[in-house]
Structures are given as structure tokens and as C-alpha cells.
PDB file of N, CA and C in Angstrom:
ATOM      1  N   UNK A   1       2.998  -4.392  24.230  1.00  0.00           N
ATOM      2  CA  UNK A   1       2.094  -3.263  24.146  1.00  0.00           C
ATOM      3  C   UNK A   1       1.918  -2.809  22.704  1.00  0.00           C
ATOM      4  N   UNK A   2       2.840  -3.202  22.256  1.00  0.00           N
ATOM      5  CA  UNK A   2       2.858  -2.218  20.575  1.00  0.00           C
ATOM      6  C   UNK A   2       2.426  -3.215  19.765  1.00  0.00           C
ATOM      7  N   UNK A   3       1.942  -4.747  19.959  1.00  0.00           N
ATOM      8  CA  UNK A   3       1.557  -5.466  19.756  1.00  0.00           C
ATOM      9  C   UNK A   3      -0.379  -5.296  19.612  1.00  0.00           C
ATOM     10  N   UNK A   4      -0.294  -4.865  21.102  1.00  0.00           N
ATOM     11  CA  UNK A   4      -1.973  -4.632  21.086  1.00  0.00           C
ATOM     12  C   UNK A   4      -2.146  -3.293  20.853  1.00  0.00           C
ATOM     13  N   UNK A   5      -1.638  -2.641  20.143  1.00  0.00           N
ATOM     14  CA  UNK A   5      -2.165  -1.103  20.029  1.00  0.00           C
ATOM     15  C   UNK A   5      -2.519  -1.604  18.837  1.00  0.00           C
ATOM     16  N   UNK A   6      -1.254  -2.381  17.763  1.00  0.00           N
ATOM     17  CA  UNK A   6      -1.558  -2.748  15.988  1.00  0.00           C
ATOM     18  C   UNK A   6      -2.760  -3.693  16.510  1.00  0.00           C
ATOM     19  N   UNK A   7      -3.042  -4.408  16.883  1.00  0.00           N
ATOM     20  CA  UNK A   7      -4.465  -5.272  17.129  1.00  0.00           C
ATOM     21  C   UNK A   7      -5.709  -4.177  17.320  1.00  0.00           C
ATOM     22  N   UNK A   8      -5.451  -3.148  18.104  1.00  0.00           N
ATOM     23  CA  UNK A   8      -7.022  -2.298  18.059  1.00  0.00           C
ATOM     24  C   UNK A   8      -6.880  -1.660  16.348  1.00  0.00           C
ATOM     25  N   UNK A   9      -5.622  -0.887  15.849  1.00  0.00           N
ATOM     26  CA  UNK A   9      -5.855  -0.330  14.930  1.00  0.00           C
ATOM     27  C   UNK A   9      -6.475  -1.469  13.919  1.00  0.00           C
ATOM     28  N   UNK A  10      -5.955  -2.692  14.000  1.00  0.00           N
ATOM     29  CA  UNK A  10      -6.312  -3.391  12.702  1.00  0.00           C
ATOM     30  C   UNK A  10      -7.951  -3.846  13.359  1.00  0.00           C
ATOM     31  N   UNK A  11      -8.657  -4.172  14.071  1.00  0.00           N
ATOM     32  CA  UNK A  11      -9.578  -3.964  14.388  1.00  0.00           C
ATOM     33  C   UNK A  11     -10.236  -2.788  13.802  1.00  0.00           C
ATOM     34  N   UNK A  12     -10.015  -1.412  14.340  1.00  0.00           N
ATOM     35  CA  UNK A  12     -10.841  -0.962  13.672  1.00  0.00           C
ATOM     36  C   UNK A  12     -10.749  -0.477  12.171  1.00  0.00           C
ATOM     37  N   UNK A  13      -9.728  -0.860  11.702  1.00  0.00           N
ATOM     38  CA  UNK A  13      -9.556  -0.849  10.144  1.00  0.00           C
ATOM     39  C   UNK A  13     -10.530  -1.693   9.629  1.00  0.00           C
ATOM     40  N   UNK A  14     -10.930  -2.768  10.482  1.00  0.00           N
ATOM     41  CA  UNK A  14     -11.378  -4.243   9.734  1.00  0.00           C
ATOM     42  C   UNK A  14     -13.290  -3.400  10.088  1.00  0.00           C
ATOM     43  N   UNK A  15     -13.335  -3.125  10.998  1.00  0.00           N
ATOM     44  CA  UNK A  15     -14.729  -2.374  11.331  1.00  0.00           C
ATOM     45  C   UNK A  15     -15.035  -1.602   9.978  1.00  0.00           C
ATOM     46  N   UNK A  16     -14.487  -0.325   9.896  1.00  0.00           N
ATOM     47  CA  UNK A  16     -14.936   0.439   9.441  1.00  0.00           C
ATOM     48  C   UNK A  16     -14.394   0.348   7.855  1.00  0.00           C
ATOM     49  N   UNK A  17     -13.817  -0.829   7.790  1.00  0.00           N
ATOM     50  CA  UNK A  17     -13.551  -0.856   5.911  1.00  0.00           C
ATOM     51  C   UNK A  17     -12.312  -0.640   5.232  1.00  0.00           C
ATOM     52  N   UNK A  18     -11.680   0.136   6.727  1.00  0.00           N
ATOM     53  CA  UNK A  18     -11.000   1.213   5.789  1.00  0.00           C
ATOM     54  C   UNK A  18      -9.129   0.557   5.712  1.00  0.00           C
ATOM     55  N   UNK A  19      -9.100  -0.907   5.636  1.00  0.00           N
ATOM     56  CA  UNK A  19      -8.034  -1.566   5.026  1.00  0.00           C
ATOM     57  C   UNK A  19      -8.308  -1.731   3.177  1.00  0.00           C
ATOM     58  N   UNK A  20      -9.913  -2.314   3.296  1.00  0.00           N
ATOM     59  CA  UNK A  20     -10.474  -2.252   1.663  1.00  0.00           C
ATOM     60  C   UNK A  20     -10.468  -0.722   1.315  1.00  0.00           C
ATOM     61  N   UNK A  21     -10.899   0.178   1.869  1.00  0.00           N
ATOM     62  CA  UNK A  21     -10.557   1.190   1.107  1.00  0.00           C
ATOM     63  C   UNK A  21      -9.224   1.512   0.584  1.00  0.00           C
ATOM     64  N   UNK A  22      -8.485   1.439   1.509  1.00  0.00           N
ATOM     65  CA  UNK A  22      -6.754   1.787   0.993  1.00  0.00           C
ATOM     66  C   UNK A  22      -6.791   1.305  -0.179  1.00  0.00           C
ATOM     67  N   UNK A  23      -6.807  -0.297   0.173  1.00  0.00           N
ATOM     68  CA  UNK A  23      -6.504  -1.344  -1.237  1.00  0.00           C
ATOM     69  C   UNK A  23      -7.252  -0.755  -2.241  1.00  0.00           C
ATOM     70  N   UNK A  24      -8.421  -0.529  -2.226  1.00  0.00           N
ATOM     71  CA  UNK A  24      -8.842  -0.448  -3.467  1.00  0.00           C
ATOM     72  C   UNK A  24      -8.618   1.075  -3.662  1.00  0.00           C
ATOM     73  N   UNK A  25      -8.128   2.059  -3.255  1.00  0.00           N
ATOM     74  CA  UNK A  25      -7.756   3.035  -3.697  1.00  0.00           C
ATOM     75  C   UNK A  25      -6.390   2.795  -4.618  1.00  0.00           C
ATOM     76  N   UNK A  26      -5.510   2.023  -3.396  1.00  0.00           N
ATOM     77  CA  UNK A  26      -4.465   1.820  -4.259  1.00  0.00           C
ATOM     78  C   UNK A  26      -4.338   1.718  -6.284  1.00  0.00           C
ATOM     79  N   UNK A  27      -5.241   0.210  -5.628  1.00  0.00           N
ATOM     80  CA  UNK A  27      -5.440  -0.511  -6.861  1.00  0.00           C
ATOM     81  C   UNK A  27      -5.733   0.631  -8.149  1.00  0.00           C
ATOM     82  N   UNK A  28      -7.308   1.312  -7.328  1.00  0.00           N
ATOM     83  CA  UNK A  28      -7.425   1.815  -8.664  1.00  0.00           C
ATOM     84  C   UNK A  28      -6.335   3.058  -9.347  1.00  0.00           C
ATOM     85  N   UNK A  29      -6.201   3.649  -8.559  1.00  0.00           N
ATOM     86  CA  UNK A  29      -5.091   4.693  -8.703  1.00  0.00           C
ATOM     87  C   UNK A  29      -3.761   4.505  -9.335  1.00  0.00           C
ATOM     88  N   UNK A  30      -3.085   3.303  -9.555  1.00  0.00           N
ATOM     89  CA  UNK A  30      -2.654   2.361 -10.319  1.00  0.00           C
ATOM     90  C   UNK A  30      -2.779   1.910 -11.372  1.00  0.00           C
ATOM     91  N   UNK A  31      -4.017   1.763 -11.560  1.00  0.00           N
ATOM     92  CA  UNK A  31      -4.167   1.592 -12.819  1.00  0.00           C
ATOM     93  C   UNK A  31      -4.572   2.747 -13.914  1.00  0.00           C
ATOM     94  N   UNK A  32      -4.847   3.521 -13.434  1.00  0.00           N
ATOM     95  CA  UNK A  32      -5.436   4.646 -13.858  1.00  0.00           C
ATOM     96  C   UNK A  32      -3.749   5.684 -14.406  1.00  0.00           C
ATOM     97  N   UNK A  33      -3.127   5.643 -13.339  1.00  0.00           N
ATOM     98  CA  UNK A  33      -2.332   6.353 -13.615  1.00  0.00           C
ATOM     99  C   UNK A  33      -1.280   5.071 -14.646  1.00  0.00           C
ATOM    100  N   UNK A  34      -1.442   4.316 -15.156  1.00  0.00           N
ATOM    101  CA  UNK A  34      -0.833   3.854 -15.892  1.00  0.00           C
ATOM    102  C   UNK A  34       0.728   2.441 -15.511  1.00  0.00           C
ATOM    103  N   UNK A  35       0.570   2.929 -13.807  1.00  0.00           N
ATOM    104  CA  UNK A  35       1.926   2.137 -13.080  1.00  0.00           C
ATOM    105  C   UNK A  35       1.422   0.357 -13.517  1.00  0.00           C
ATOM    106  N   UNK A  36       0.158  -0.288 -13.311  1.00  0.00           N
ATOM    107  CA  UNK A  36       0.376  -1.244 -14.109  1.00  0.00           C
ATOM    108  C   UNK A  36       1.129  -1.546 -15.164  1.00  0.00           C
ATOM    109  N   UNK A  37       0.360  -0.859 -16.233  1.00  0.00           N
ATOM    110  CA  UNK A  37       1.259  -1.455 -17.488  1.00  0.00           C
ATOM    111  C   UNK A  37       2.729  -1.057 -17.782  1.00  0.00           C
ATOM    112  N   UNK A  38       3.222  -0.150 -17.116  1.00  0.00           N
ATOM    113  CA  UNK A  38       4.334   0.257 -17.049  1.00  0.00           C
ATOM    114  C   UNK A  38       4.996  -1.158 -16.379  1.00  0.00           C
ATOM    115  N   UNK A  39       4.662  -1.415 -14.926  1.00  0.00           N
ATOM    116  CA  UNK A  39       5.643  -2.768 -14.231  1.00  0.00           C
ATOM    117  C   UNK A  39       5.426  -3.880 -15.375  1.00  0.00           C
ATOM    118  N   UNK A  40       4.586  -3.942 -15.990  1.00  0.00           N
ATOM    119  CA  UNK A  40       4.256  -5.142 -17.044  1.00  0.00           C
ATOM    120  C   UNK A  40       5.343  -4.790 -18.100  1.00  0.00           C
ATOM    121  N   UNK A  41       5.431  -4.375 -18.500  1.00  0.00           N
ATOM    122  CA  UNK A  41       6.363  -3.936 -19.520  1.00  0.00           C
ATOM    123  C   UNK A  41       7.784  -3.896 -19.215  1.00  0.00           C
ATOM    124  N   UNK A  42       8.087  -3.561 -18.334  1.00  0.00           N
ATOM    125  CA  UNK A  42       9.257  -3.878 -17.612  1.00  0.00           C
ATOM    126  C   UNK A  42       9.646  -4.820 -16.902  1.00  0.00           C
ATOM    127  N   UNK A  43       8.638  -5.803 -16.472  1.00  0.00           N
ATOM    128  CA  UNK A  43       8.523  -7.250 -16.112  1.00  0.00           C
ATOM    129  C   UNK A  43       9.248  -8.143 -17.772  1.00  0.00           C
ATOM    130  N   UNK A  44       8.428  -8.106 -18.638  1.00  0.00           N
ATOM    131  CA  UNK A  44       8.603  -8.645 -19.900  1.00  0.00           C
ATOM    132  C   UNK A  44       9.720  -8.257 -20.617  1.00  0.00           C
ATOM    133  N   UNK A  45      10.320  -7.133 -20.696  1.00  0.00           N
ATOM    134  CA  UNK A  45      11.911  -6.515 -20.899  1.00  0.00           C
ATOM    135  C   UNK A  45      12.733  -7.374 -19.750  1.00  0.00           C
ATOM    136  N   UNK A  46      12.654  -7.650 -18.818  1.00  0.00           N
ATOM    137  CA  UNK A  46      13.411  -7.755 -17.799  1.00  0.00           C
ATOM    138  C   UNK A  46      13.533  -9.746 -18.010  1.00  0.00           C
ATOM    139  N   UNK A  47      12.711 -10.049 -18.382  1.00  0.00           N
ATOM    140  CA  UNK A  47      12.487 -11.794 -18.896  1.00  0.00           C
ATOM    141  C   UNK A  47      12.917 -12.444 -20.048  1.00  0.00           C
ATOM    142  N   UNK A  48      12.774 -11.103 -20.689  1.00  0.00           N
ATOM    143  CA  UNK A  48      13.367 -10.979 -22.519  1.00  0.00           C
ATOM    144  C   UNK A  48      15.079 -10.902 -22.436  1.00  0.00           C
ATOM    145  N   UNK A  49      15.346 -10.086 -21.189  1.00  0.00           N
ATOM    146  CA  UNK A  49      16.720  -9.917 -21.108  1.00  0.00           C
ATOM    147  C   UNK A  49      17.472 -11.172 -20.292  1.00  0.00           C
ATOM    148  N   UNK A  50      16.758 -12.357 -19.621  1.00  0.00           N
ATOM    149  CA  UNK A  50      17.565 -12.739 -18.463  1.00  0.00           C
ATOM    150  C   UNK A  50      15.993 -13.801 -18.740  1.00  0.00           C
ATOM    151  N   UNK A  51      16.148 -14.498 -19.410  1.00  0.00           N
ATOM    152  CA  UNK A  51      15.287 -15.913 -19.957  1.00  0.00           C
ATOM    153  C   UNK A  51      15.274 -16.977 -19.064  1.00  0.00           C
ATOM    154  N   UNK A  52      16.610 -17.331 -18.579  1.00  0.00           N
ATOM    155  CA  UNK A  52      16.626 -18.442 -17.546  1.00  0.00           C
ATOM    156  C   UNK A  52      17.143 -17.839 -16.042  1.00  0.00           C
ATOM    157  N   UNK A  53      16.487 -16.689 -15.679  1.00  0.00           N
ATOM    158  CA  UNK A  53      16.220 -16.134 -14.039  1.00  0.00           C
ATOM    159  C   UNK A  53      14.726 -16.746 -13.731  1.00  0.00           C
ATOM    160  N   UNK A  54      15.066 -16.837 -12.291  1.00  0.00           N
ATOM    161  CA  UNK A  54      14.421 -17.430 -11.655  1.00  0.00           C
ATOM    162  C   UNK A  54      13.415 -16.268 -11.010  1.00  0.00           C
ATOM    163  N   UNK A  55      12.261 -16.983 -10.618  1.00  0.00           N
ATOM    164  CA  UNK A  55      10.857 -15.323 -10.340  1.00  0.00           C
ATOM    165  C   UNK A  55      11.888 -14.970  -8.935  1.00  0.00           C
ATOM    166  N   UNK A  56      12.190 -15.577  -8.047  1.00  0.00           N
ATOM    167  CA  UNK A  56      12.462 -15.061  -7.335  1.00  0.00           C
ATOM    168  C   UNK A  56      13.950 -13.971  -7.255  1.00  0.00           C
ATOM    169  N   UNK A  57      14.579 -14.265  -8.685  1.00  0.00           N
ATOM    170  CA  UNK A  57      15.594 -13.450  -8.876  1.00  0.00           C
ATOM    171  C   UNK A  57      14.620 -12.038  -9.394  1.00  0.00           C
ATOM    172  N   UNK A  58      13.919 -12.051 -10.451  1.00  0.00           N
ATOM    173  CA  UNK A  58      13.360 -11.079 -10.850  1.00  0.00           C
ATOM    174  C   UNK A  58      12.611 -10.307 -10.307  1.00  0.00           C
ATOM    175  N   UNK A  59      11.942 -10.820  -8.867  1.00  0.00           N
ATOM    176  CA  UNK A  59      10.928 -10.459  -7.815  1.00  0.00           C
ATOM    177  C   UNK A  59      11.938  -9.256  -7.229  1.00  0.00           C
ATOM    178  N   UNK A  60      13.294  -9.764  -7.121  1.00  0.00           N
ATOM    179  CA  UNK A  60      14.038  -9.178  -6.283  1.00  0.00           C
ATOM    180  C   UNK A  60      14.498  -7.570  -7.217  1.00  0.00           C
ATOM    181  N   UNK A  61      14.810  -8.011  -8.419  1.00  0.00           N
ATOM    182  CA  UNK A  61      14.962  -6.716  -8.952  1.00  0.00           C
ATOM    183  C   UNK A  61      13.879  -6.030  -9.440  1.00  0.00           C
ATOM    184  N   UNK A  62      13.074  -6.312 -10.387  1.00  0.00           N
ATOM    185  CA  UNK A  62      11.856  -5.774 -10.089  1.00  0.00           C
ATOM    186  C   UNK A  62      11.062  -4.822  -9.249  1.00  0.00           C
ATOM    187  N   UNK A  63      11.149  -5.567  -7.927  1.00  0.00           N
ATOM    188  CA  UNK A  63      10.498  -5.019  -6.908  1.00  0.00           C
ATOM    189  C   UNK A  63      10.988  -3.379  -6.558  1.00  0.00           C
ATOM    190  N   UNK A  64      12.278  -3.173  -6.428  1.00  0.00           N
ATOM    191  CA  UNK A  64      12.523  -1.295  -6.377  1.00  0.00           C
ATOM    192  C   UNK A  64      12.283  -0.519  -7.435  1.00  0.00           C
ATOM    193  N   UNK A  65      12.361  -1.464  -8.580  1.00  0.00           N
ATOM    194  CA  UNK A  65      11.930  -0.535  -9.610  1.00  0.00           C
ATOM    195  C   UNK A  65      10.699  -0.018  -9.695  1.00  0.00           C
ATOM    196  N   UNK A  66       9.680  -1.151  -9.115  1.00  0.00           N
ATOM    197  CA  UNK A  66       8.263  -1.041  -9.422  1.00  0.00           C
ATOM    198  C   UNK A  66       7.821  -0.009  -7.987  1.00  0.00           C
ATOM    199  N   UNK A  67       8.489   0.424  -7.224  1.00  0.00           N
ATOM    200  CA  UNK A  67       8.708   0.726  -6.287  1.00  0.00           C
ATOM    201  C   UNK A  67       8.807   2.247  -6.103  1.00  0.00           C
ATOM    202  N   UNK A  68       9.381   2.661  -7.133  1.00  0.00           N
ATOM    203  CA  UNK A  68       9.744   3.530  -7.826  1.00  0.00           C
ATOM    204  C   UNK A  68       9.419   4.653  -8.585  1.00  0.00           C
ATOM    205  N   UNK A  69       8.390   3.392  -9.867  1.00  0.00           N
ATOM    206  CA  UNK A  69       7.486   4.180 -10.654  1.00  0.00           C
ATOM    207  C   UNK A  69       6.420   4.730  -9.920  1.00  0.00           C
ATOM    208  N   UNK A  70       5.893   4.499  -8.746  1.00  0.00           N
ATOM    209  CA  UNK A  70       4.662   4.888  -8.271  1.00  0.00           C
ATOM    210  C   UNK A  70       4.532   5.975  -8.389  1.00  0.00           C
ATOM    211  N   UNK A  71       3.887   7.034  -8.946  1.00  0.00           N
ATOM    212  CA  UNK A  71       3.961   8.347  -8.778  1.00  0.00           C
ATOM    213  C   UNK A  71       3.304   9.068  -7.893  1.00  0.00           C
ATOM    214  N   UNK A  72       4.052  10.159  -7.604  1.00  0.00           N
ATOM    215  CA  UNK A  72       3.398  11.236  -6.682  1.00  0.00           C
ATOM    216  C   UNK A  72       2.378  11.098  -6.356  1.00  0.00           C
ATOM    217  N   UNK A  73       1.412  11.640  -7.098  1.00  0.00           N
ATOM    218  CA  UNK A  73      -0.290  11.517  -7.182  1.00  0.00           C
ATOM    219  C   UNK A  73      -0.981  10.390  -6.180  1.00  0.00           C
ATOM    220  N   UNK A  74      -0.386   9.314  -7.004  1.00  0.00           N
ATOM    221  CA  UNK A  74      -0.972   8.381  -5.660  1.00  0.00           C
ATOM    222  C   UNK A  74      -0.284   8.146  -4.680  1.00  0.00           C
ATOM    223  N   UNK A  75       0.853   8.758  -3.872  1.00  0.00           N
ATOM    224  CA  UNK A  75       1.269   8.359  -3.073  1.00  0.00           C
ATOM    225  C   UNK A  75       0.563   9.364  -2.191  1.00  0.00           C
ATOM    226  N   UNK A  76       0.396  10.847  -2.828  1.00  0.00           N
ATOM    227  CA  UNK A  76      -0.270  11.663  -2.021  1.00  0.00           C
ATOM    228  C   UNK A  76      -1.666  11.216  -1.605  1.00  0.00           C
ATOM    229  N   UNK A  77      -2.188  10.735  -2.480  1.00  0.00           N
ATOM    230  CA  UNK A  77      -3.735  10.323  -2.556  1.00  0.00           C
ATOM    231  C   UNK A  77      -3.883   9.051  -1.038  1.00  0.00           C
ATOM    232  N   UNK A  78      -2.902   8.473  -1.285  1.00  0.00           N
ATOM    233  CA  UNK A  78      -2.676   7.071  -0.281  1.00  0.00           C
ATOM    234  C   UNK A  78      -2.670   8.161   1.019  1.00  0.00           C
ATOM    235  N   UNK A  79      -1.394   8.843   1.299  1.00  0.00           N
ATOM    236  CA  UNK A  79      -1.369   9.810   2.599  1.00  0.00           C
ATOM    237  C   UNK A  79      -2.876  10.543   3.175  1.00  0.00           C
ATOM    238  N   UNK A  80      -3.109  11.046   2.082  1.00  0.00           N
ATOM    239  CA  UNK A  80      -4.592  11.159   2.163  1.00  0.00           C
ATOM    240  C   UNK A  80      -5.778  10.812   2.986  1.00  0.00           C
ATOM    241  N   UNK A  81      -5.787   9.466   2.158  1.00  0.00           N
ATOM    242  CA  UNK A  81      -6.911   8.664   3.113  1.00  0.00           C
ATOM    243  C   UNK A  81      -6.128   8.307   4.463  1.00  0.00           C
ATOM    244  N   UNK A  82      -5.034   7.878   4.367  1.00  0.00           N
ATOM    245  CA  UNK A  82      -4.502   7.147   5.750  1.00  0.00           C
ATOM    246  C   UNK A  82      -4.776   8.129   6.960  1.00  0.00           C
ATOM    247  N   UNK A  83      -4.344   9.300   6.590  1.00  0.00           N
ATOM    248  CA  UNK A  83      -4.632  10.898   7.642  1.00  0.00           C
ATOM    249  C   UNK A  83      -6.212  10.737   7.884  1.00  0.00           C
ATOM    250  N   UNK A  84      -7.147  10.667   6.847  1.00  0.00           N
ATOM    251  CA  UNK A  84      -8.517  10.380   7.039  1.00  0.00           C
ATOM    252  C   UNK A  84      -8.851   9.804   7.904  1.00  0.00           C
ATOM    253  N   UNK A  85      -7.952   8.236   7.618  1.00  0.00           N
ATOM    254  CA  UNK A  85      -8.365   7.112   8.759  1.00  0.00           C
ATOM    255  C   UNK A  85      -8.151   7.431  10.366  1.00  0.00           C
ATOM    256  N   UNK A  86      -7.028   7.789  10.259  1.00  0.00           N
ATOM    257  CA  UNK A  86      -6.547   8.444  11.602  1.00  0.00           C
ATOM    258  C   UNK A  86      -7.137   9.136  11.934  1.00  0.00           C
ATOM    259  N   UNK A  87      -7.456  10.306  11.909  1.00  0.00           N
ATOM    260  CA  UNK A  87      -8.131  11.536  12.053  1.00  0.00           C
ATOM    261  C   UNK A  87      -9.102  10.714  12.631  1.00  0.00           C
ATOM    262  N   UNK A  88     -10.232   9.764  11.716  1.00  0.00           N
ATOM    263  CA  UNK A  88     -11.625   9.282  11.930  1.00  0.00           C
ATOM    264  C   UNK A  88     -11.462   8.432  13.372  1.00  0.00           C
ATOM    265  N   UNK A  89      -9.903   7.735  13.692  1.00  0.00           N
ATOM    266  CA  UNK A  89      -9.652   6.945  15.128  1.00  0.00           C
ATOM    267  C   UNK A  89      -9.716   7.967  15.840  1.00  0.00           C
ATOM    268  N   UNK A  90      -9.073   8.785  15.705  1.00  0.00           N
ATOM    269  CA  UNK A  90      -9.114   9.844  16.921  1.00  0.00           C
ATOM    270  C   UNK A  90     -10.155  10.263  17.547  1.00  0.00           C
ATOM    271  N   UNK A  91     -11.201  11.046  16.199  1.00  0.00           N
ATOM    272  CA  UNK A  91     -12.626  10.817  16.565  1.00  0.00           C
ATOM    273  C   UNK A  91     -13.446  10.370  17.480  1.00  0.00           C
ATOM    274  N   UNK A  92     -12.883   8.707  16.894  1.00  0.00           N
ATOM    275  CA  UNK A  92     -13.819   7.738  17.945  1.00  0.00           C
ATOM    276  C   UNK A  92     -13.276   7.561  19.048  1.00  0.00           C
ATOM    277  N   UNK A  93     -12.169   7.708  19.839  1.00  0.00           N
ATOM    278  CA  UNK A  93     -11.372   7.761  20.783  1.00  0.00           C
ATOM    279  C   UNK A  93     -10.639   6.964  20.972  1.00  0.00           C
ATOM    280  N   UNK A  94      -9.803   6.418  19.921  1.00  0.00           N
ATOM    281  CA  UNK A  94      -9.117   5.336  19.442  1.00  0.00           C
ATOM    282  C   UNK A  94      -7.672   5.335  20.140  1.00  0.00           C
ATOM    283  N   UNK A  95      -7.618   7.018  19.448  1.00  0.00           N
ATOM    284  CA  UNK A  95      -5.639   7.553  19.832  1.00  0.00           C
ATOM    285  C   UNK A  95      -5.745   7.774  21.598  1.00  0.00           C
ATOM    286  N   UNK A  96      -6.873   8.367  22.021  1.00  0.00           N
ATOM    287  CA  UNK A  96      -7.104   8.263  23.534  1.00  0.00           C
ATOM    288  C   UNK A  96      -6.766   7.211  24.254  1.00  0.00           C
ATOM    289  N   UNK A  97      -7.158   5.761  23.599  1.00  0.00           N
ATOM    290  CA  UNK A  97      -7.167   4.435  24.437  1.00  0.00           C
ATOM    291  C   UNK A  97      -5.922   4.007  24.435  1.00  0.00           C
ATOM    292  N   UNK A  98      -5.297   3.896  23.278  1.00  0.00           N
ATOM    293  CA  UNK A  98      -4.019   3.455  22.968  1.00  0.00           C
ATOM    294  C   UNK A  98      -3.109   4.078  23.963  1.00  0.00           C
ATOM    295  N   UNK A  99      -3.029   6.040  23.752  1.00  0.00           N
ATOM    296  CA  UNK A  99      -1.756   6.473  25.074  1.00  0.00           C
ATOM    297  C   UNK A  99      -2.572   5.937  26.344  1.00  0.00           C
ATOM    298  N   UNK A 100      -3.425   5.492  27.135  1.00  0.00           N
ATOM    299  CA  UNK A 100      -3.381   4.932  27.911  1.00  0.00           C
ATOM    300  C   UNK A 100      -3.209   3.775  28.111  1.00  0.00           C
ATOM    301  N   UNK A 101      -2.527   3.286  27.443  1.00  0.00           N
ATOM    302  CA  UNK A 101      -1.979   1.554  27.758  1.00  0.00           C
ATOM    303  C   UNK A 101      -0.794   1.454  28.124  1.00  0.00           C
TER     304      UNK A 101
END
């Protein structure tokens, strides 16, 4: 069941856009606020320090750090739209169909 409830939501995510919207909110919000070049920079410190690690060693540490830096702003901004999206299922009678399954 919890199988086909994520199948309608990603359905209508895929309808109405609003997986590309996230992403590209993400994205831009990211860059804007500077968390790119920040993980870049700390990617390249982190390679500078530990020359013969392997990506998948560095993937591994890396990854909470970069994890980390995200700031507030866009995490709120992300909550944001996602409440949007929801809100907009409910709307359409999305959250209705689902508790009846």
C-alpha cells in the first residue's frame, strides 16, 4: 500500500512539475547562497589533505559535511514549496484518495 500511495504522489509530482521545481529551486538556492563553492573548496582541501583517497572514501566524508553547510534559508525555502505541493494534492483530492486505500 505505501508502495502505491509513493506511485500516485510521484505521479502527480511528474504531472504538475513539481519534482523540477524542487530541483531547480534547490539548485538555484545553492548557488546563490554560496553552498556550492563552499563544498568545492572543501572538496579540494579535503584532496590536498588525503591525495591517494579514493572518491568513494571522500564521498563518504564529504557528504555530512556538505550536508551541513546547507543553510537555513534554503532549507526553509525547500519546506516551503514541499507544503505548497501538498497543500496543492490535497486540493486536487490527492490526500482524500490515498486515506482511502
Amino acid at each position: 500500500m505505501a508502495d502505491e500511495n509513493e506511485s500516485r504522489v510521484n505521479i502527480h509530482l511528474d504531472v504538475n512539475n513539481g519534482l523540477e521545481r524542487v530541483t531547480e529551486l534547490i539548485e538555484t538556492r545553492l548557488v546563490e547562497s554560496g553552498w556550492k563553492d563552499e563544498v568545492r573548496l572543501a572538496c579540494q582541501k579535503l584532496l590536498i589533505e588525503n591525495k591517494d583517497s579514493k572518491v568513494d572514501d571522500l564521498i563518504e566524508v564529504l557528504t555530512p559535511k556538505a550536508r551541513a553547510m546547507v543553510p537555513d534559508s534554503v532549507k526553509k525555502d525547500l519546506l516551503n514549496e514541499i507544503t505548497a505541493i501538498l497543500s496543492n494534492m490535497e486540493k486536487a483530492g490527492y490526500t482524500k484518495t490515498l486515506e482511502n486505500k
